[in-house]
PDB file of N, CA and C in Angstrom:
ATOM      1  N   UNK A   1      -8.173  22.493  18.403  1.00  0.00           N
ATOM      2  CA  UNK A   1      -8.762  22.001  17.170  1.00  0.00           C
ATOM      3  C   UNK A   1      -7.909  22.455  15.987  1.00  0.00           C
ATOM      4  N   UNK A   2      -7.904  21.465  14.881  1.00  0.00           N
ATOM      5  CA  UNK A   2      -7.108  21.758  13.840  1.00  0.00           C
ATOM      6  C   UNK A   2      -7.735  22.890  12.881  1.00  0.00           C
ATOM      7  N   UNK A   3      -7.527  23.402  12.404  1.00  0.00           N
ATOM      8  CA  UNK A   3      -7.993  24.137  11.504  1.00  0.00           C
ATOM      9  C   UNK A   3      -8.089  23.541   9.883  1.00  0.00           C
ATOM     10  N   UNK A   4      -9.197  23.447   9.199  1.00  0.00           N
ATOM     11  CA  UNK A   4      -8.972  22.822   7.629  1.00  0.00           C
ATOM     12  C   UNK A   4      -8.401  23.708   6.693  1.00  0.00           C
ATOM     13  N   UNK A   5      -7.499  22.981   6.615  1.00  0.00           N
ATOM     14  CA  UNK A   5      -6.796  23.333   4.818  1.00  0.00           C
ATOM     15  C   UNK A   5      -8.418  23.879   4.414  1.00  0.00           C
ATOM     16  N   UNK A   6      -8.121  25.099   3.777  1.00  0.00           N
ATOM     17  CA  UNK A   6      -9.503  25.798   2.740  1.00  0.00           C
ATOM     18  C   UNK A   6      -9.184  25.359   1.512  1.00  0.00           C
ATOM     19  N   UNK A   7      -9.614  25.463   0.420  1.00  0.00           N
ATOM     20  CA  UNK A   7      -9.504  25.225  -0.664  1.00  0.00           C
ATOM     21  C   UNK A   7      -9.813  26.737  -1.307  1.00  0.00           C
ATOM     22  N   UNK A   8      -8.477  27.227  -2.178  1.00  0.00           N
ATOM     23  CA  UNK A   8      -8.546  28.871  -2.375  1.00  0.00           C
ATOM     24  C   UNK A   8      -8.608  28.696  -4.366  1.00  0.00           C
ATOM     25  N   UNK A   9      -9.844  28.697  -5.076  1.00  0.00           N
ATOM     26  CA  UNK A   9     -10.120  29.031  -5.809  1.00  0.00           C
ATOM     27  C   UNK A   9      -9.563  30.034  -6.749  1.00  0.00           C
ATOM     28  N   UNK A  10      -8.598  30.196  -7.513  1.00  0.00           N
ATOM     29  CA  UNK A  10      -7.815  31.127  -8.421  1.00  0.00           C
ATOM     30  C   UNK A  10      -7.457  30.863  -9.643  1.00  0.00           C
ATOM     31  N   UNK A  11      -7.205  31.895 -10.807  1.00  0.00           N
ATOM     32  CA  UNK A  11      -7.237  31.652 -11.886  1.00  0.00           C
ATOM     33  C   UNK A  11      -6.378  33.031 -12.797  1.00  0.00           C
ATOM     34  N   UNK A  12      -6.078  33.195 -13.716  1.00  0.00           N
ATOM     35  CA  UNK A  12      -5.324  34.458 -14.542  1.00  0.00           C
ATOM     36  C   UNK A  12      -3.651  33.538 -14.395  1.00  0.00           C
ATOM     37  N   UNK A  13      -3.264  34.878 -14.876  1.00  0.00           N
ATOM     38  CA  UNK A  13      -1.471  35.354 -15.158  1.00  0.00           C
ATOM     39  C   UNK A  13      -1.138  34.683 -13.618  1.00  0.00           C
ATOM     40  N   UNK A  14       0.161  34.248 -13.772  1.00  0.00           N
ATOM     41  CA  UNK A  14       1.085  34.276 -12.288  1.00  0.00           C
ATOM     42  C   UNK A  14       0.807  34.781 -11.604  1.00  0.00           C
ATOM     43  N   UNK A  15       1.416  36.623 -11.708  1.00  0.00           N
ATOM     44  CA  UNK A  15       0.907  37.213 -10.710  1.00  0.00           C
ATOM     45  C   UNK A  15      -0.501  37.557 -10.185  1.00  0.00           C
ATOM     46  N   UNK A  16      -1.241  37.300 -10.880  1.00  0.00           N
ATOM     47  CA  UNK A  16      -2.884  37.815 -10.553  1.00  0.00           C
ATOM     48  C   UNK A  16      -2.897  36.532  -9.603  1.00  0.00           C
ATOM     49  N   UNK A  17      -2.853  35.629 -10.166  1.00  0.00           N
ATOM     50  CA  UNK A  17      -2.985  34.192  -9.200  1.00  0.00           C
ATOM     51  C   UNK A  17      -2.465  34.335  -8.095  1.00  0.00           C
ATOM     52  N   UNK A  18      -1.441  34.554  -7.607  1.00  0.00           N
ATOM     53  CA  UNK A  18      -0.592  35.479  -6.325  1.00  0.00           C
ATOM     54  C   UNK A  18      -1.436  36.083  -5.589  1.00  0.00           C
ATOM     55  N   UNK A  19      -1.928  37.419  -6.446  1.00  0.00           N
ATOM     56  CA  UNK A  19      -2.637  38.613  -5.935  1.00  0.00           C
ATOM     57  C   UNK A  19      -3.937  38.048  -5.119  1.00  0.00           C
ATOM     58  N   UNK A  20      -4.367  37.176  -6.129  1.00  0.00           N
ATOM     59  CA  UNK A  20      -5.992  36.803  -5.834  1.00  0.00           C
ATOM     60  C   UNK A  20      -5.542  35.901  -4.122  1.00  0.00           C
ATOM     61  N   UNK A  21      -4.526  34.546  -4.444  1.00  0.00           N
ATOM     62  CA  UNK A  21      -4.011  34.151  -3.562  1.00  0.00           C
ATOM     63  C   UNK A  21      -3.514  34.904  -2.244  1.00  0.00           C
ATOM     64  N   UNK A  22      -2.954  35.909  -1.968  1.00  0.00           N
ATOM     65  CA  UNK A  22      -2.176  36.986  -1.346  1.00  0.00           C
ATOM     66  C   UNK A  22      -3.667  37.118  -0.527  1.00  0.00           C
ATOM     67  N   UNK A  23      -4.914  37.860  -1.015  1.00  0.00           N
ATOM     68  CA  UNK A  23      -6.196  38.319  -0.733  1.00  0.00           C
ATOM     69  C   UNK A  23      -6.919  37.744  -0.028  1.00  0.00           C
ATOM     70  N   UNK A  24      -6.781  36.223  -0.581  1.00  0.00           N
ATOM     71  CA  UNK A  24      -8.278  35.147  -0.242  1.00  0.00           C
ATOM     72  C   UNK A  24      -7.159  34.553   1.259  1.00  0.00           C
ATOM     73  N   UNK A  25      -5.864  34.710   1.243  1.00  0.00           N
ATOM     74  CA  UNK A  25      -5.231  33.335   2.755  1.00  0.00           C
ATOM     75  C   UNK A  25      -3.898  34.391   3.038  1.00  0.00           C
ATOM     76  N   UNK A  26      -4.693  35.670   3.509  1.00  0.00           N
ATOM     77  CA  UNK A  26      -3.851  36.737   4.232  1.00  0.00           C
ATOM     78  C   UNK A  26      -3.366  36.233   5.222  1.00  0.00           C
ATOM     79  N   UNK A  27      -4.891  35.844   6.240  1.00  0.00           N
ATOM     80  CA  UNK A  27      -4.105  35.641   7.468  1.00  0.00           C
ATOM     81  C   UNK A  27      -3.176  34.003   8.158  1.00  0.00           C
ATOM     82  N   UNK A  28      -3.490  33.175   6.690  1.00  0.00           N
ATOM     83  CA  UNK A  28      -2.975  31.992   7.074  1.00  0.00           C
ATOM     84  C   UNK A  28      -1.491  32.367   6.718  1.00  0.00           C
ATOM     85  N   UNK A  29      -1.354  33.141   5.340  1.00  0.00           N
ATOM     86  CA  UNK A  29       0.145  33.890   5.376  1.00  0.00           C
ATOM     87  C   UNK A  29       0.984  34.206   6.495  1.00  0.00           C
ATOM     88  N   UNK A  30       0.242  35.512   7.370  1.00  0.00           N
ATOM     89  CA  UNK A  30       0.764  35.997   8.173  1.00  0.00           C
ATOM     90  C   UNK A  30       1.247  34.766   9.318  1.00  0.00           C
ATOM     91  N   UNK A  31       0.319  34.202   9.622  1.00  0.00           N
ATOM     92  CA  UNK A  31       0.949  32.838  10.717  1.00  0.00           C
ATOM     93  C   UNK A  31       1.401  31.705  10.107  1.00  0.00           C
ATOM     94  N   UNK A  32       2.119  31.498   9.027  1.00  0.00           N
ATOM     95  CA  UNK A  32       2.918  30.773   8.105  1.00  0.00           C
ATOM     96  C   UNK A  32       4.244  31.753   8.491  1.00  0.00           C
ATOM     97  N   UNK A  33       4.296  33.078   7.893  1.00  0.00           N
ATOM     98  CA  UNK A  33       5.523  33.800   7.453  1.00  0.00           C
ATOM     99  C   UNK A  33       6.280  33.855   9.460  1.00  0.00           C
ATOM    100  N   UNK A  34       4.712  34.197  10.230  1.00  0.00           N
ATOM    101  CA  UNK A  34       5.547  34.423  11.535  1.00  0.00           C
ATOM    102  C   UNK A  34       6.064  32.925  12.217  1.00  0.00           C
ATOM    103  N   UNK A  35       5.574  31.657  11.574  1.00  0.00           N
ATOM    104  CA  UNK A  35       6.349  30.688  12.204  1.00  0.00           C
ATOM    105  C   UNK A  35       7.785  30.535  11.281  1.00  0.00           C
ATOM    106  N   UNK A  36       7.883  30.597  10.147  1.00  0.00           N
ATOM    107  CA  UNK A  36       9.171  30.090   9.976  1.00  0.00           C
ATOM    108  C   UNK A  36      10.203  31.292   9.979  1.00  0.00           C
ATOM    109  N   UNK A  37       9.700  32.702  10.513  1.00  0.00           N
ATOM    110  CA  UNK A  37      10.924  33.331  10.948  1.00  0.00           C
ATOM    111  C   UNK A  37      11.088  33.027  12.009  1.00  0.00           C
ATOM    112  N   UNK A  38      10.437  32.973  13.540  1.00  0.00           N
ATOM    113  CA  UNK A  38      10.648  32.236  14.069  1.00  0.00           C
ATOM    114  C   UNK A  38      11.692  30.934  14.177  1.00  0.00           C
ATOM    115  N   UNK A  39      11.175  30.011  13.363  1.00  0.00           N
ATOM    116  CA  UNK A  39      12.625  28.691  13.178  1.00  0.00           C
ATOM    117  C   UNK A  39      13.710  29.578  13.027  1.00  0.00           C
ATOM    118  N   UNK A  40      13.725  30.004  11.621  1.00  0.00           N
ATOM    119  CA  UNK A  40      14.565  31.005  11.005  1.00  0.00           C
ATOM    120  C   UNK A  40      15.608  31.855  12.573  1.00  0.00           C
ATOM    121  N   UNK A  41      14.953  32.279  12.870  1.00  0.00           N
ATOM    122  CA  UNK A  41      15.307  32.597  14.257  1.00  0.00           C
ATOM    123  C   UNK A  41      16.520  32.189  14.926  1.00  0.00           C
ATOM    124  N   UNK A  42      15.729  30.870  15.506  1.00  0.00           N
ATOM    125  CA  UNK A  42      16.440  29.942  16.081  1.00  0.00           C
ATOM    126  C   UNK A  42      17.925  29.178  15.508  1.00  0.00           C
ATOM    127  N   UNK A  43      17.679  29.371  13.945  1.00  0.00           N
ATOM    128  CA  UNK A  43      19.087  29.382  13.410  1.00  0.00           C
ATOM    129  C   UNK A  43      20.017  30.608  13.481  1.00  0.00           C
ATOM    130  N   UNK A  44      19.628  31.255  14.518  1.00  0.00           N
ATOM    131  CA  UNK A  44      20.598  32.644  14.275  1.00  0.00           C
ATOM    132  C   UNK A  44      20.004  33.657  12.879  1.00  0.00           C
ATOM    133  N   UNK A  45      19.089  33.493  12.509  1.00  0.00           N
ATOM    134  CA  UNK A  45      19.298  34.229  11.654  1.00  0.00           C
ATOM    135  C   UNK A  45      18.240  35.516  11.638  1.00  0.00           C
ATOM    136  N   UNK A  46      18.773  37.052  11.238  1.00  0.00           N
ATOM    137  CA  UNK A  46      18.474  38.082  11.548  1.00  0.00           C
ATOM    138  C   UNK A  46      17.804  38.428  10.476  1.00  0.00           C
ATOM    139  N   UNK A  47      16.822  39.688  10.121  1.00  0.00           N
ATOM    140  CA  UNK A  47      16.284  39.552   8.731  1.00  0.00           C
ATOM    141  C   UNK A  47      17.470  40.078   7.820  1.00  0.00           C
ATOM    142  N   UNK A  48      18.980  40.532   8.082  1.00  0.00           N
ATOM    143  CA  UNK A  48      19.849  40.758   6.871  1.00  0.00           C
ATOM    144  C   UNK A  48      20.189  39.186   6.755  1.00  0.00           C
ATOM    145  N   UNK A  49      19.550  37.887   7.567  1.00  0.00           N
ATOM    146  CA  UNK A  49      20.038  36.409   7.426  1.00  0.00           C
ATOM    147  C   UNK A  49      19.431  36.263   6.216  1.00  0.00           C
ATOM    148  N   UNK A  50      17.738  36.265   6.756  1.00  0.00           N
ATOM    149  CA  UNK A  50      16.794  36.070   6.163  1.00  0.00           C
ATOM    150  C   UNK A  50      16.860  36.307   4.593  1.00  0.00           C
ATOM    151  N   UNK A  51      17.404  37.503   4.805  1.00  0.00           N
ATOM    152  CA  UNK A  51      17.210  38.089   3.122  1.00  0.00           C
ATOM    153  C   UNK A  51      17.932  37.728   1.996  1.00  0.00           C
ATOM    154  N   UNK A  52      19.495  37.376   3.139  1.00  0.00           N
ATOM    155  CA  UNK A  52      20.891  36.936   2.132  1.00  0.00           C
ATOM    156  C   UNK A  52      19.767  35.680   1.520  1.00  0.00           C
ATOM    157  N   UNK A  53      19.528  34.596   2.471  1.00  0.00           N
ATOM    158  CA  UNK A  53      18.500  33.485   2.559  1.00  0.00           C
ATOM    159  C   UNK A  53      18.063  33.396   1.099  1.00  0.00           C
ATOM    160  N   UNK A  54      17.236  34.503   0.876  1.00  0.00           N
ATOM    161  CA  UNK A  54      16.397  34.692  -0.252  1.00  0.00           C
ATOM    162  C   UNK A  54      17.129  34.723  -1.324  1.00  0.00           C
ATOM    163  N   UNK A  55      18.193  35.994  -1.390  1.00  0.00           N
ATOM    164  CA  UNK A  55      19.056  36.455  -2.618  1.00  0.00           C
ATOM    165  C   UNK A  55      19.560  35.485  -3.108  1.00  0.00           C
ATOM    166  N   UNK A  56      20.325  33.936  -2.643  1.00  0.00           N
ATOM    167  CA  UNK A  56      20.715  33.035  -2.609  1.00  0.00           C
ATOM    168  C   UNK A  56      19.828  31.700  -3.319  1.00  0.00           C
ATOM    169  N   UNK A  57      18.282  31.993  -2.655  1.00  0.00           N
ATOM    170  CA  UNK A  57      17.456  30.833  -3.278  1.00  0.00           C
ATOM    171  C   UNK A  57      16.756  31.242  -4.625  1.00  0.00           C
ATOM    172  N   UNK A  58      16.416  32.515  -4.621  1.00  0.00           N
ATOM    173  CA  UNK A  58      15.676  32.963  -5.776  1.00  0.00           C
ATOM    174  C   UNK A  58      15.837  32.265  -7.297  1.00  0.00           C
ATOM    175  N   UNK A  59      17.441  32.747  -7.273  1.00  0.00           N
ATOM    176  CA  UNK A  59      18.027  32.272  -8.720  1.00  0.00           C
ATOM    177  C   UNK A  59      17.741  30.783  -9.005  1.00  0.00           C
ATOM    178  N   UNK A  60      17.660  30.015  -8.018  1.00  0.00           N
ATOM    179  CA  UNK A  60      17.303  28.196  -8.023  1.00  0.00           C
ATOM    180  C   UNK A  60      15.918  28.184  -8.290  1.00  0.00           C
ATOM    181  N   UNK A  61      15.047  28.973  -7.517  1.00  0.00           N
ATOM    182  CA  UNK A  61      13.686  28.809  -8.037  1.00  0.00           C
ATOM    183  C   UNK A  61      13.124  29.214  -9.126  1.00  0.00           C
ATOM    184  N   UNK A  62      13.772  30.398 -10.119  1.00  0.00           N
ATOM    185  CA  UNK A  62      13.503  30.945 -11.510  1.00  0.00           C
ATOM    186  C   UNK A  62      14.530  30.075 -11.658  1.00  0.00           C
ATOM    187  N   UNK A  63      14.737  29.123 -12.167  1.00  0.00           N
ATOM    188  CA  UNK A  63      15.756  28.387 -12.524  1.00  0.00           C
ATOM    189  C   UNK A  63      14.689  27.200 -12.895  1.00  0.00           C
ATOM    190  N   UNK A  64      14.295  26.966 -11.762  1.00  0.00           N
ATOM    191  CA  UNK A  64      13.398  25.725 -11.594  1.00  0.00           C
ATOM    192  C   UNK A  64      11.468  26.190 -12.408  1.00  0.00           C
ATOM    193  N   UNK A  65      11.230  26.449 -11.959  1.00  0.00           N
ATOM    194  CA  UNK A  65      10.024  27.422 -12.660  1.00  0.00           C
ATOM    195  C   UNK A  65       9.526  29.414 -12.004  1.00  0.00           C
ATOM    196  N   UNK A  66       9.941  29.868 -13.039  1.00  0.00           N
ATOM    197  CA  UNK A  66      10.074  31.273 -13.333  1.00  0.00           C
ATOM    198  C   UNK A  66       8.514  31.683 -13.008  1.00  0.00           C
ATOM    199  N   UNK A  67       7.743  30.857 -13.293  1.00  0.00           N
ATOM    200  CA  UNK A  67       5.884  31.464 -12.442  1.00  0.00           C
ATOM    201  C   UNK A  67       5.837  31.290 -11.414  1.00  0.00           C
ATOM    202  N   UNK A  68       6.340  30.384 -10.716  1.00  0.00           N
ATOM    203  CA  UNK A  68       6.691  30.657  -9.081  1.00  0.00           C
ATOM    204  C   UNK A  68       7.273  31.993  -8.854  1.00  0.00           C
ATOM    205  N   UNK A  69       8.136  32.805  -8.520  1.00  0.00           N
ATOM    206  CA  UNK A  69       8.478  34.014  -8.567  1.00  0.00           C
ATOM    207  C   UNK A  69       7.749  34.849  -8.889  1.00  0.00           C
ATOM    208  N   UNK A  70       6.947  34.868 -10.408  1.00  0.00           N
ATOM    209  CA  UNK A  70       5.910  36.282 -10.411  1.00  0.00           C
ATOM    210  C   UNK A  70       4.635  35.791  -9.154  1.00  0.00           C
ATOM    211  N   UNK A  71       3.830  34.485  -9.154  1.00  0.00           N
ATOM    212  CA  UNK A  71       3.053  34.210  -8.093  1.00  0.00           C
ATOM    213  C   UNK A  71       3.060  35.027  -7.253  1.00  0.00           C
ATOM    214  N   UNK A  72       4.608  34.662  -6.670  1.00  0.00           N
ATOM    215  CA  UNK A  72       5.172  35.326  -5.006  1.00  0.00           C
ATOM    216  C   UNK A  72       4.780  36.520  -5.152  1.00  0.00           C
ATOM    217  N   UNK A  73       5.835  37.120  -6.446  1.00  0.00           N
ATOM    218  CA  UNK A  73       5.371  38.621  -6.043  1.00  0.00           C
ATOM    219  C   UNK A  73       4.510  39.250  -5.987  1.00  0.00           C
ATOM    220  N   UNK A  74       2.935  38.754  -6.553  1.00  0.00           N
ATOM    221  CA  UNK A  74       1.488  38.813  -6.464  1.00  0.00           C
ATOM    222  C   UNK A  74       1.025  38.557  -5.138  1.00  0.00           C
ATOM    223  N   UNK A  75       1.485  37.471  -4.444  1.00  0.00           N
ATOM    224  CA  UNK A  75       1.078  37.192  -3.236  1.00  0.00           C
ATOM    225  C   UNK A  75       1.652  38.350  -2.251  1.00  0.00           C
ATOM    226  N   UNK A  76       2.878  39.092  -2.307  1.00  0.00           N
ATOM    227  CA  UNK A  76       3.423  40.288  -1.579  1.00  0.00           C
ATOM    228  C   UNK A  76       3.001  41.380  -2.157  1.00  0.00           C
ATOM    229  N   UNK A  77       1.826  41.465  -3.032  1.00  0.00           N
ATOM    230  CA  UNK A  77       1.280  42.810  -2.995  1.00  0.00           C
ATOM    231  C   UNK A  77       0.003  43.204  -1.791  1.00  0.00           C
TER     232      UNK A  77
END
């Protein structure tokens, strides 16, 4: 059986929105983050892959919108 998309209710600053977000869809996180390392994986890539990965995309996404980034880092508290 599929599981439904929830609908996650949030509101404040970037990061609070994150935080609150991070709180209310922990564990859909956790089996999100463990499938696409997984793929990630399968491309060879190790978490020093993973991370270059990141160091590399970050600057494009504060580039693109800069509240995405504080979000995230709300959601990784």
């Amino acid at each position: 059986m599929v599981e439904p998309f929830p609908l996650i209710e949030i509101s404040g600053p970037p990061r609070e929105r994150g935080r609150q977000y991070g709180q209310k869809a922990a564990e859909r996180i956790r089996k999100g983050t463990s499938h696409y390392f997984a793929q990630l994986k399968e491309l060879s890539l190790d978490n020093t892959g993973v991370s270059a990965l990141v160091r590399d995309y970050l600057p494009v996404i504060e580039a693109f919108e800069p509240t995405y980034v504080e979000e995230m880092h709300g959601i990784a508290i």
